[in-house]
Structure formats: structure tokens, C-alpha cells
PDB file of N, CA and C in Angstrom:
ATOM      1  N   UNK A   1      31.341  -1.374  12.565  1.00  0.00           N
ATOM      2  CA  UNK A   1      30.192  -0.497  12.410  1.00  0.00           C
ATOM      3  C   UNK A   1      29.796  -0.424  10.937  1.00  0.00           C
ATOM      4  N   UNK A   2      28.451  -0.039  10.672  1.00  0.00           N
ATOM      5  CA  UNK A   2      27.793  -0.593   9.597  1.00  0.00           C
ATOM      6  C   UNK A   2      28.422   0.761   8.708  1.00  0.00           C
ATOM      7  N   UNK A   3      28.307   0.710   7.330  1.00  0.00           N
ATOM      8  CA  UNK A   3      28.761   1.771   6.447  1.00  0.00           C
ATOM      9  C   UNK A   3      27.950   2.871   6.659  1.00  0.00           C
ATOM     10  N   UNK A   4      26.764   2.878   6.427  1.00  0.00           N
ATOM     11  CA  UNK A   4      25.366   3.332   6.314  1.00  0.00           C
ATOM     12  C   UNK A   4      24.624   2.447   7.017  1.00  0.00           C
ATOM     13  N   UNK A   5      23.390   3.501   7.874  1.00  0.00           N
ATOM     14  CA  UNK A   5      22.775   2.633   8.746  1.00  0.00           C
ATOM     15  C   UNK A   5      21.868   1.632   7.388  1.00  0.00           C
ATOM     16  N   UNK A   6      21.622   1.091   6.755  1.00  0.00           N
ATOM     17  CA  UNK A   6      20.924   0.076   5.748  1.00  0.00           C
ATOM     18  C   UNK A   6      21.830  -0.875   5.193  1.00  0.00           C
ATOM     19  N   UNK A   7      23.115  -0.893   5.916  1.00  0.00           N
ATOM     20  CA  UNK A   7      24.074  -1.805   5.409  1.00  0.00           C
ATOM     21  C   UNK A   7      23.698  -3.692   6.337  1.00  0.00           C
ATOM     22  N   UNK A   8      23.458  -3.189   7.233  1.00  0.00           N
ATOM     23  CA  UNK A   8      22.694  -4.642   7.878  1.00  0.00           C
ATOM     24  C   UNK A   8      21.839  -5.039   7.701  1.00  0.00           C
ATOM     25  N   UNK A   9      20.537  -4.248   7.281  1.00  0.00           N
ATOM     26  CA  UNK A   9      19.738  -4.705   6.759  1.00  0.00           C
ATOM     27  C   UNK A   9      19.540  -5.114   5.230  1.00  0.00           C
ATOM     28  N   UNK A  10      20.253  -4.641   4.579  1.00  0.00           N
ATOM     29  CA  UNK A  10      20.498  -5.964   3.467  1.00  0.00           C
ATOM     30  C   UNK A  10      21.208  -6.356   3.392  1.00  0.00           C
ATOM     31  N   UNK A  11      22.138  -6.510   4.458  1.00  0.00           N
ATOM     32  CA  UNK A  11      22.835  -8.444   4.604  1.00  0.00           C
ATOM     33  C   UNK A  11      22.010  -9.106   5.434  1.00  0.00           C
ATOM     34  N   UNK A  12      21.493  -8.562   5.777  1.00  0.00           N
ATOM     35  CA  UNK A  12      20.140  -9.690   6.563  1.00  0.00           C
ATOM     36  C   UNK A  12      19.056 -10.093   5.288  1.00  0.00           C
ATOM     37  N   UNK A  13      18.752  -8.843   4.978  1.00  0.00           N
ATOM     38  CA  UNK A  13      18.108  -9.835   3.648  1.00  0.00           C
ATOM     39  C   UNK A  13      18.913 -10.531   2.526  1.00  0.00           C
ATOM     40  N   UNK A  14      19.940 -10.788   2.379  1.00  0.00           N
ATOM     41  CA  UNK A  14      20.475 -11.194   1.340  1.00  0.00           C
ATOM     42  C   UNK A  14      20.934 -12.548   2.053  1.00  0.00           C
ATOM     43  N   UNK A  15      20.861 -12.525   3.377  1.00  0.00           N
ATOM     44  CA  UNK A  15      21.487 -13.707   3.705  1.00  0.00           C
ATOM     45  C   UNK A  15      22.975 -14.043   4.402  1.00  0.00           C
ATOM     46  N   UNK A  16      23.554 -12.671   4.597  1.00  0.00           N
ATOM     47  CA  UNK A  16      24.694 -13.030   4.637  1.00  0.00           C
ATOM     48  C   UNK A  16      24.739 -12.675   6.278  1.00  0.00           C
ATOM     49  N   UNK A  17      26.190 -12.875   6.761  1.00  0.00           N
ATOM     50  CA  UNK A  17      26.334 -12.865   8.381  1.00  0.00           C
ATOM     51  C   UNK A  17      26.408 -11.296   8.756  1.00  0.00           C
ATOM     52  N   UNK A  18      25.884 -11.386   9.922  1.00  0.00           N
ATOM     53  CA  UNK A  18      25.449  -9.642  10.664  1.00  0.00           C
ATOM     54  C   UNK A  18      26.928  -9.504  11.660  1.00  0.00           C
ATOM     55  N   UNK A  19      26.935  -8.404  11.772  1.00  0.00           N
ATOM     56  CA  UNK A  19      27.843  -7.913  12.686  1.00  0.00           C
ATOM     57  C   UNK A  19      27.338  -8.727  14.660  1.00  0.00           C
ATOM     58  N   UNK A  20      28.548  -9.109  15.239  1.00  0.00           N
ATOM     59  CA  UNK A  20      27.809  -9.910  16.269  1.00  0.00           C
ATOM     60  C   UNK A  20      27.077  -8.966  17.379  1.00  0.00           C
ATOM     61  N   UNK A  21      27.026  -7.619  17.526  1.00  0.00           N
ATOM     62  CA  UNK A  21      26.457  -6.799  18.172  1.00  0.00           C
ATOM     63  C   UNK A  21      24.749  -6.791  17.441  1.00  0.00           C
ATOM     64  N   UNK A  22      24.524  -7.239  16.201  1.00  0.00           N
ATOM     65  CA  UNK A  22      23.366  -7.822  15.862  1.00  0.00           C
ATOM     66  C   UNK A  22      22.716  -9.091  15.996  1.00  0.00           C
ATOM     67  N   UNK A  23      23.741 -10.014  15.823  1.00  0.00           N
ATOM     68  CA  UNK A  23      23.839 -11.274  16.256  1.00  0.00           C
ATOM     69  C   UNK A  23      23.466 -11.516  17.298  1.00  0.00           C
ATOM     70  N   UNK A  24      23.194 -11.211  18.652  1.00  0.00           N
ATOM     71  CA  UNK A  24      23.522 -11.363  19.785  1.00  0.00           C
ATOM     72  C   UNK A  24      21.884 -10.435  20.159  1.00  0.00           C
ATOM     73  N   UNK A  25      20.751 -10.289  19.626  1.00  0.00           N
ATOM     74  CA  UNK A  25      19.889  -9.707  19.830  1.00  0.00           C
ATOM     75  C   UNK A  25      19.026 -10.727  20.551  1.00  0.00           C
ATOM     76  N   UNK A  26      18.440 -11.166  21.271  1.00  0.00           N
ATOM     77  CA  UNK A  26      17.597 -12.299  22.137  1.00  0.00           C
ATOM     78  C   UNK A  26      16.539 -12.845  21.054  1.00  0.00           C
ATOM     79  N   UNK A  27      16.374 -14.320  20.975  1.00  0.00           N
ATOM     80  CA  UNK A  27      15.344 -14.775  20.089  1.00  0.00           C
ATOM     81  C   UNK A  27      14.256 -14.704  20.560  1.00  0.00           C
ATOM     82  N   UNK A  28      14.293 -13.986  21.754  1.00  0.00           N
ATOM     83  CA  UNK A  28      12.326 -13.956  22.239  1.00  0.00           C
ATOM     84  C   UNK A  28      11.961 -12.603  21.680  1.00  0.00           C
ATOM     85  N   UNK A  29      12.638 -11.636  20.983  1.00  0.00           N
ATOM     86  CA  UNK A  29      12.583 -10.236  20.508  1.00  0.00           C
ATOM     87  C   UNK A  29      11.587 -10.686  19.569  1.00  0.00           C
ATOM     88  N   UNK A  30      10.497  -9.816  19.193  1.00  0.00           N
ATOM     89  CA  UNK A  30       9.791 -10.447  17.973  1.00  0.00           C
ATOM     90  C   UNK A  30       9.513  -9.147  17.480  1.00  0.00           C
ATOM     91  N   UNK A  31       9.777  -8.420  16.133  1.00  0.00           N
ATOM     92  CA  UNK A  31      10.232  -6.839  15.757  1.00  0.00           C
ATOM     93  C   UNK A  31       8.809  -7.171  15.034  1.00  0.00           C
ATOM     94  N   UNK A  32       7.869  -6.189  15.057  1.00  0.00           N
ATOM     95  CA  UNK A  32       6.925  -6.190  13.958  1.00  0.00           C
ATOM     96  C   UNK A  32       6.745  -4.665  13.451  1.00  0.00           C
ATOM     97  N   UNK A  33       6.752  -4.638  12.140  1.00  0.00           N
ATOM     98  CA  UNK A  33       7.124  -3.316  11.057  1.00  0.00           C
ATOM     99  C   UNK A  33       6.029  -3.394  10.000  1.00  0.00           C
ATOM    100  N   UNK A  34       5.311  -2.740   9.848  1.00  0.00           N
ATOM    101  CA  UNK A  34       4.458  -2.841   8.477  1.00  0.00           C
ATOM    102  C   UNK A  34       5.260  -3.145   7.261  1.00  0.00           C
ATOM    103  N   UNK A  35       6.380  -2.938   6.860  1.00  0.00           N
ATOM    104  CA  UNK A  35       7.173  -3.542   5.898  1.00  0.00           C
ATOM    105  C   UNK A  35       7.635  -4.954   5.963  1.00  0.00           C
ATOM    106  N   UNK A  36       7.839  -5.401   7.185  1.00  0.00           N
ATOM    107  CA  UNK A  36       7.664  -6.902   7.039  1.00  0.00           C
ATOM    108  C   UNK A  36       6.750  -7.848   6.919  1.00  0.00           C
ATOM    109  N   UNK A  37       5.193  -6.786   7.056  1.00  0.00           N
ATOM    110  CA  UNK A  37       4.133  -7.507   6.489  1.00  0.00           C
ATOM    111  C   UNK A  37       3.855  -7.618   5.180  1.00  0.00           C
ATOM    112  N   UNK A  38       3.225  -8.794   4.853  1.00  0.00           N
ATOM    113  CA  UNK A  38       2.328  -8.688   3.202  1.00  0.00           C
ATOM    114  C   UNK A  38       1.397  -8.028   3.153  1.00  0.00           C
ATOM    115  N   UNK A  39       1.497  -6.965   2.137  1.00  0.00           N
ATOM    116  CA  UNK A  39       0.478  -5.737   1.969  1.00  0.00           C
ATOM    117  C   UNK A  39      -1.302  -6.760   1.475  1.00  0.00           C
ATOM    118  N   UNK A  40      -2.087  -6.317   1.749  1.00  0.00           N
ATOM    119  CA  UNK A  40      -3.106  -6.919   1.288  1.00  0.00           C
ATOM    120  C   UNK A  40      -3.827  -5.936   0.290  1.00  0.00           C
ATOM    121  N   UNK A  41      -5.274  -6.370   0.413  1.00  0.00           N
ATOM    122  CA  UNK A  41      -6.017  -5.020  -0.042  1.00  0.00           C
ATOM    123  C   UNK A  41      -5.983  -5.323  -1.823  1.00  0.00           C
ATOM    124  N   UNK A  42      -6.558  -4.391  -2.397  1.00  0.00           N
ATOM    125  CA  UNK A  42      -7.152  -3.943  -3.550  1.00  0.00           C
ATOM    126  C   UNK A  42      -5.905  -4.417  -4.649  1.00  0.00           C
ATOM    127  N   UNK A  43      -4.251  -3.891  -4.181  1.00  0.00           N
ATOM    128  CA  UNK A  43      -3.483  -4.135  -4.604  1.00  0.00           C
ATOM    129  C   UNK A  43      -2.818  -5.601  -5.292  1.00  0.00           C
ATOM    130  N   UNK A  44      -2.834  -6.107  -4.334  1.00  0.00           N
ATOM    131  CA  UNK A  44      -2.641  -7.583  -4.298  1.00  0.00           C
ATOM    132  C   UNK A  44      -3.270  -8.665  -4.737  1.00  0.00           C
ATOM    133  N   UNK A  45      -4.727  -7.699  -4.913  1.00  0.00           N
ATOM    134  CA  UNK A  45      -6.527  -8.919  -5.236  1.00  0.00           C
ATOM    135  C   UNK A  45      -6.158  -8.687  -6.935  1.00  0.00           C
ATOM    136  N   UNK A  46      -5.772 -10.395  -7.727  1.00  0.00           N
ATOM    137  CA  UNK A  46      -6.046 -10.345  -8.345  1.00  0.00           C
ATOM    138  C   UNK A  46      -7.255  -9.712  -9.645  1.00  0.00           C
ATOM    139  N   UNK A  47      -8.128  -9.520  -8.990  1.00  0.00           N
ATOM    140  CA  UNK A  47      -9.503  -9.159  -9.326  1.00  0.00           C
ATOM    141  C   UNK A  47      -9.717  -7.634  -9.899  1.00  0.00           C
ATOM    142  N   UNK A  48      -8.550  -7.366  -9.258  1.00  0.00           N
ATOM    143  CA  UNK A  48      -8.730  -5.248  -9.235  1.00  0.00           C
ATOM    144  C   UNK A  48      -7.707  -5.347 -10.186  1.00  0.00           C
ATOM    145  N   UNK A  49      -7.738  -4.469 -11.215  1.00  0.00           N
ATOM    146  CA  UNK A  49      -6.560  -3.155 -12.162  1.00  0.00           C
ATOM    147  C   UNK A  49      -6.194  -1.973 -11.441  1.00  0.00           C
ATOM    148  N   UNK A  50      -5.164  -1.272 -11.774  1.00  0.00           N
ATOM    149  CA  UNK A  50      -5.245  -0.226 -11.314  1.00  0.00           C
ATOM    150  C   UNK A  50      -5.068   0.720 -12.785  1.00  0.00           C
ATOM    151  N   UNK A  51      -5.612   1.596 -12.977  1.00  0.00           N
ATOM    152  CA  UNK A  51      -5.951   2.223 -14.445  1.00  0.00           C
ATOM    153  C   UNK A  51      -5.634   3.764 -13.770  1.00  0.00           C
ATOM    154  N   UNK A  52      -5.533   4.399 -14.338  1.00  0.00           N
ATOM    155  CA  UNK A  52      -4.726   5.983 -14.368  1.00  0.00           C
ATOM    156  C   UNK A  52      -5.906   7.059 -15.392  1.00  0.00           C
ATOM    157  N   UNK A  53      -6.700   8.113 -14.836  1.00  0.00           N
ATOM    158  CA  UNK A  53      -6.733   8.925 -15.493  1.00  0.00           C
ATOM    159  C   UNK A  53      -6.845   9.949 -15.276  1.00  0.00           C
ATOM    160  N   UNK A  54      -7.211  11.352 -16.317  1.00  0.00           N
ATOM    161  CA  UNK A  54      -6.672  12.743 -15.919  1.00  0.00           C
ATOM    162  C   UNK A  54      -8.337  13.606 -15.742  1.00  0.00           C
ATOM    163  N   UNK A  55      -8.050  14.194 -14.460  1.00  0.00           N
ATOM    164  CA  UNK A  55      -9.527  14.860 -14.088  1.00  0.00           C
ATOM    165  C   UNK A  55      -9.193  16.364 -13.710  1.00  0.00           C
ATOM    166  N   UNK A  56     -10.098  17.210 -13.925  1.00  0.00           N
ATOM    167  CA  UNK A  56      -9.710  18.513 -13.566  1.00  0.00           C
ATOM    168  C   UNK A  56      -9.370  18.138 -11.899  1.00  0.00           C
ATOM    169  N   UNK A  57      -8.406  19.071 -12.008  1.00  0.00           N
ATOM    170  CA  UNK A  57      -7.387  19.528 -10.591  1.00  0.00           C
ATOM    171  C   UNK A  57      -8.973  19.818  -9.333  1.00  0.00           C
ATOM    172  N   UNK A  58      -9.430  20.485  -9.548  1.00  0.00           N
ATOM    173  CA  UNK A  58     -10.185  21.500  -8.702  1.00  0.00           C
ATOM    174  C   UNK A  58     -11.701  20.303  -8.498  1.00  0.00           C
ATOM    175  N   UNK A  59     -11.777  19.434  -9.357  1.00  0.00           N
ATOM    176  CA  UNK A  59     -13.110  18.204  -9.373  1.00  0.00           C
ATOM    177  C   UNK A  59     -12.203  17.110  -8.269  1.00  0.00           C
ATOM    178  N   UNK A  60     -10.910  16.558  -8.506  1.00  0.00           N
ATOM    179  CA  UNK A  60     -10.194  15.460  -7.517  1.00  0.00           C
ATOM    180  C   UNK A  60     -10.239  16.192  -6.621  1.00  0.00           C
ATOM    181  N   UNK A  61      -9.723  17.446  -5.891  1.00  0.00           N
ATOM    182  CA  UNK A  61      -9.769  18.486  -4.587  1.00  0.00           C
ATOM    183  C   UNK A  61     -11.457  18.435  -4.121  1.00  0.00           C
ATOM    184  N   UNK A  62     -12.218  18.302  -4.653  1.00  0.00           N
ATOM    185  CA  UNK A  62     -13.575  18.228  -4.171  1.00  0.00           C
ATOM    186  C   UNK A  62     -13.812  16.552  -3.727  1.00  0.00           C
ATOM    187  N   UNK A  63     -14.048  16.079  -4.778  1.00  0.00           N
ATOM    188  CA  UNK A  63     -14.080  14.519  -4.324  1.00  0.00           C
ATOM    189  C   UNK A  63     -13.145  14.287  -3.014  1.00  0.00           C
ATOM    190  N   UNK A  64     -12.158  14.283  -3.227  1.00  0.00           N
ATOM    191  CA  UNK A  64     -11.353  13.827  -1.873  1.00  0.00           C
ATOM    192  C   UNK A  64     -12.024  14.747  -0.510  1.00  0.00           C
ATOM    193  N   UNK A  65     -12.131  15.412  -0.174  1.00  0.00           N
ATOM    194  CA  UNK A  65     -12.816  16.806   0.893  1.00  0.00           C
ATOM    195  C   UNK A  65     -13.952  15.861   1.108  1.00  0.00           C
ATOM    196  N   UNK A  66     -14.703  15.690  -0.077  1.00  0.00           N
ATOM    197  CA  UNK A  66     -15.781  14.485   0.466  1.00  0.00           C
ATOM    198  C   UNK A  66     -15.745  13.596   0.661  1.00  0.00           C
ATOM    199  N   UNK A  67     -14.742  12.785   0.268  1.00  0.00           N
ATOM    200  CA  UNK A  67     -14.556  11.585   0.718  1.00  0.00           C
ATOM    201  C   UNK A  67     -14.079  11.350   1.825  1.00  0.00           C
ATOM    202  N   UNK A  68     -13.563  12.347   2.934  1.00  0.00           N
ATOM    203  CA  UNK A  68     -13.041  12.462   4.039  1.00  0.00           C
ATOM    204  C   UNK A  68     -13.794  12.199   4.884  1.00  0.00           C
ATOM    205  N   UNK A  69     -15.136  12.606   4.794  1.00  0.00           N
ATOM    206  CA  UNK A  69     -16.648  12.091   5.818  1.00  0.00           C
ATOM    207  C   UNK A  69     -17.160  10.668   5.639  1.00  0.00           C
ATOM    208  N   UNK A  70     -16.398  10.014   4.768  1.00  0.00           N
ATOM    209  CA  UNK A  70     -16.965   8.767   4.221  1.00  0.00           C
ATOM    210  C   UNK A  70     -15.790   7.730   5.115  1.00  0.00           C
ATOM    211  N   UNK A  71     -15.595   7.468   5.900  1.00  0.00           N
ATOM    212  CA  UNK A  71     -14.293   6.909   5.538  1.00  0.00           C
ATOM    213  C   UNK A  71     -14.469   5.445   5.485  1.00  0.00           C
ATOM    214  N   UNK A  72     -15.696   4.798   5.561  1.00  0.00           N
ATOM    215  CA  UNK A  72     -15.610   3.227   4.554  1.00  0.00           C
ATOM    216  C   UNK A  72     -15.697   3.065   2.910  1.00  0.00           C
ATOM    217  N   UNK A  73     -15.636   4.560   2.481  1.00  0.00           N
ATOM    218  CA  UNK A  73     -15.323   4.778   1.153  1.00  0.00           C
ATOM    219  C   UNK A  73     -14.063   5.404   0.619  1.00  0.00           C
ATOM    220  N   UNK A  74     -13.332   4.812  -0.375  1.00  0.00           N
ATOM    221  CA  UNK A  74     -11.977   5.409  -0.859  1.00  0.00           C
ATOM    222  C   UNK A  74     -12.172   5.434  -2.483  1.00  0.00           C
ATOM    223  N   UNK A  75     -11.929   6.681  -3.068  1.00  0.00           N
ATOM    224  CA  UNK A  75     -11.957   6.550  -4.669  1.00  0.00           C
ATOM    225  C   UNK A  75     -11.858   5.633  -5.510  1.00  0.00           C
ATOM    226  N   UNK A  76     -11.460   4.486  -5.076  1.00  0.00           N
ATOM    227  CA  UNK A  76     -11.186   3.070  -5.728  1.00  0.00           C
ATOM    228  C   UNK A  76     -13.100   3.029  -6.053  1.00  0.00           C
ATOM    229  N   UNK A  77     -13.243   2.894  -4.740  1.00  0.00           N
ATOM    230  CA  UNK A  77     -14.932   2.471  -4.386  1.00  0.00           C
ATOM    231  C   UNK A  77     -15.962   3.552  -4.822  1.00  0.00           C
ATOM    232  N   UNK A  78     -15.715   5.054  -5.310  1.00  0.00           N
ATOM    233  CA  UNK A  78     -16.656   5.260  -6.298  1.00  0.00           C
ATOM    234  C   UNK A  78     -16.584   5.724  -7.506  1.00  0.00           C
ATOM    235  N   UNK A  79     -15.140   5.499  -7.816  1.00  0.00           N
ATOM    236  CA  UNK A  79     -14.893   4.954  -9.510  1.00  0.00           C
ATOM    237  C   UNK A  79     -15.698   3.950 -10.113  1.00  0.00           C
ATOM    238  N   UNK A  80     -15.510   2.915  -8.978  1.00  0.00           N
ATOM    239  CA  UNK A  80     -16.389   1.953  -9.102  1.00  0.00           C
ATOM    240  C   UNK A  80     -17.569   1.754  -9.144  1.00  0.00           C
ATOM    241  N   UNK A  81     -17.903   2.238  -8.434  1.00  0.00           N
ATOM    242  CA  UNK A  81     -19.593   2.685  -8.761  1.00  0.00           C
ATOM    243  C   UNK A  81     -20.289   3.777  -9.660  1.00  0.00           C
ATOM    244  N   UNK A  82     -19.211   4.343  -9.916  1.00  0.00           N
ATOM    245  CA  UNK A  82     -19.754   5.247 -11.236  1.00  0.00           C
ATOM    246  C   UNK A  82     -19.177   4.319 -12.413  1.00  0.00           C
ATOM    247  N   UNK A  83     -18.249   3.700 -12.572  1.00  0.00           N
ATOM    248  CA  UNK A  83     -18.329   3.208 -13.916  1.00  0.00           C
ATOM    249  C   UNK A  83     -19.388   1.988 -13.905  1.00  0.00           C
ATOM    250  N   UNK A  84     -19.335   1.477 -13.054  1.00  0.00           N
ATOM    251  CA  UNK A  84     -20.754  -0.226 -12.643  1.00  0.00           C
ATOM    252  C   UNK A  84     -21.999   0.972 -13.310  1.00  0.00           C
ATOM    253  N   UNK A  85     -22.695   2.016 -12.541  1.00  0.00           N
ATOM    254  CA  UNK A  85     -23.759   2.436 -13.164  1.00  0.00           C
ATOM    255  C   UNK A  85     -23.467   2.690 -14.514  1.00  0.00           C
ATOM    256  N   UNK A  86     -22.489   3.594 -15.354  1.00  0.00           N
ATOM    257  CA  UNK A  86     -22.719   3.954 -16.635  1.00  0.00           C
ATOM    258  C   UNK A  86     -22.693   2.650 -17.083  1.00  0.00           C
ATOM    259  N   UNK A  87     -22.025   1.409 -16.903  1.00  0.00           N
ATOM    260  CA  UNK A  87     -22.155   0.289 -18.251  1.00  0.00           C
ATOM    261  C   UNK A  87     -23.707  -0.122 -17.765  1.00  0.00           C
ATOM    262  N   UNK A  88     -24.302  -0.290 -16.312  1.00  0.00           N
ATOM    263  CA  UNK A  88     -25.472  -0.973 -16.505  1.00  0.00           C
ATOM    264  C   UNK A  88     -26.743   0.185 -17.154  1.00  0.00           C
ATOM    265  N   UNK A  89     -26.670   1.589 -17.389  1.00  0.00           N
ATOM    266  CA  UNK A  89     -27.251   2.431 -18.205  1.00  0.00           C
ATOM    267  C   UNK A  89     -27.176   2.817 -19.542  1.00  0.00           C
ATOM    268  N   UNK A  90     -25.575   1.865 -20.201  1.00  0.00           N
ATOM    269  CA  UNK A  90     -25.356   1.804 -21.371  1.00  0.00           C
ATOM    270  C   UNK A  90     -25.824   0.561 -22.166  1.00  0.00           C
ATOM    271  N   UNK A  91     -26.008  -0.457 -21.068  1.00  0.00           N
ATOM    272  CA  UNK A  91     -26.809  -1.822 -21.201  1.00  0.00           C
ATOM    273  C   UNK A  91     -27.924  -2.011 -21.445  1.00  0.00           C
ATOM    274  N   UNK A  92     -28.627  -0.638 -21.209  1.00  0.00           N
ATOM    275  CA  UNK A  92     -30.260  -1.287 -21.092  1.00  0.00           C
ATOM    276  C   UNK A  92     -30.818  -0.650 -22.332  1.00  0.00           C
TER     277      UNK A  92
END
């Protein structure tokens, strides 16, 4: 029996041999976990930064409340569009 239940799972990732009560799981089993997927998205897209800054408490609590009715919009997407307008209004 495993030490801690996470003791098989990283000897499975590391490679090494499982206890045969794991062993012995049917190869038509096919386990799917959002952690065994590759995350995609904004994260992963070369193309995007992710940059950090500090906004009054009580202005992010509003934005988000609104952004809740939006939901093909996420703060990524109108950071983005507020900083795209100020440089093309600082441009002209």
C-alpha cells in the first residue's frame, strides 16, 4: 500500500514500476483529467505577457460584477482594449 495516496502517482510519472494492484488496471481504461491535458489559451500563446498591476480594491470588484454578463469577455480582453485605444489616441 502506497505511503500517501500521491506515492503512485509519481512513480508513474517518474517512470518507475507501480504496485501490481495498479498494474493490473485494463488497457481499454482510458482516464481523462484536465491535468493530463495541455493547458492552452492566452497562457501558452506565445504572443500574450502576463504583466501585474495595482488597482483600487472597490474599481477590480466592479469590473469583475460586470464582467460576469459578458462572458465572451475576460479582463485579459479589456485590458486589452483599453490599453490598444490609449496608444492609438496617444498616436494620433
Amino acid at each position: 500500500m502506497a505511503k500517501n495516496r500521491f506515492e503512485n502517482l509519481s512513480k508513474a510519472l517518474k517512470g518507475e514500476s507501480l504496485p501490481e494492484q495498479v498494474e493490473n488496471i485494463s488497457s481499454d481504461t482510458q482516464v481523462e483529467s484536465s491535468f493530463l491535458k495541455k493547458r492552452g489559451g492566452k497562457r501558452s500563446d506565445p504572443n500574450f505577457v502576463q504583466v501585474g498591476v495595482y488597482v483600487p480594491k472597490e474599481l477590480h470588484l466592479k469590473v469583475k460584477k460586470l464582467l460576469l454578463d459578458q462572458p465572451d469577455k475576460d479582463m485579459s480582453d479589456l485590458v486589452s482594449e483599453l490599453m490598444a485605444d490609449w496608444v492609438e489616441q496617444q498616436e494620433d
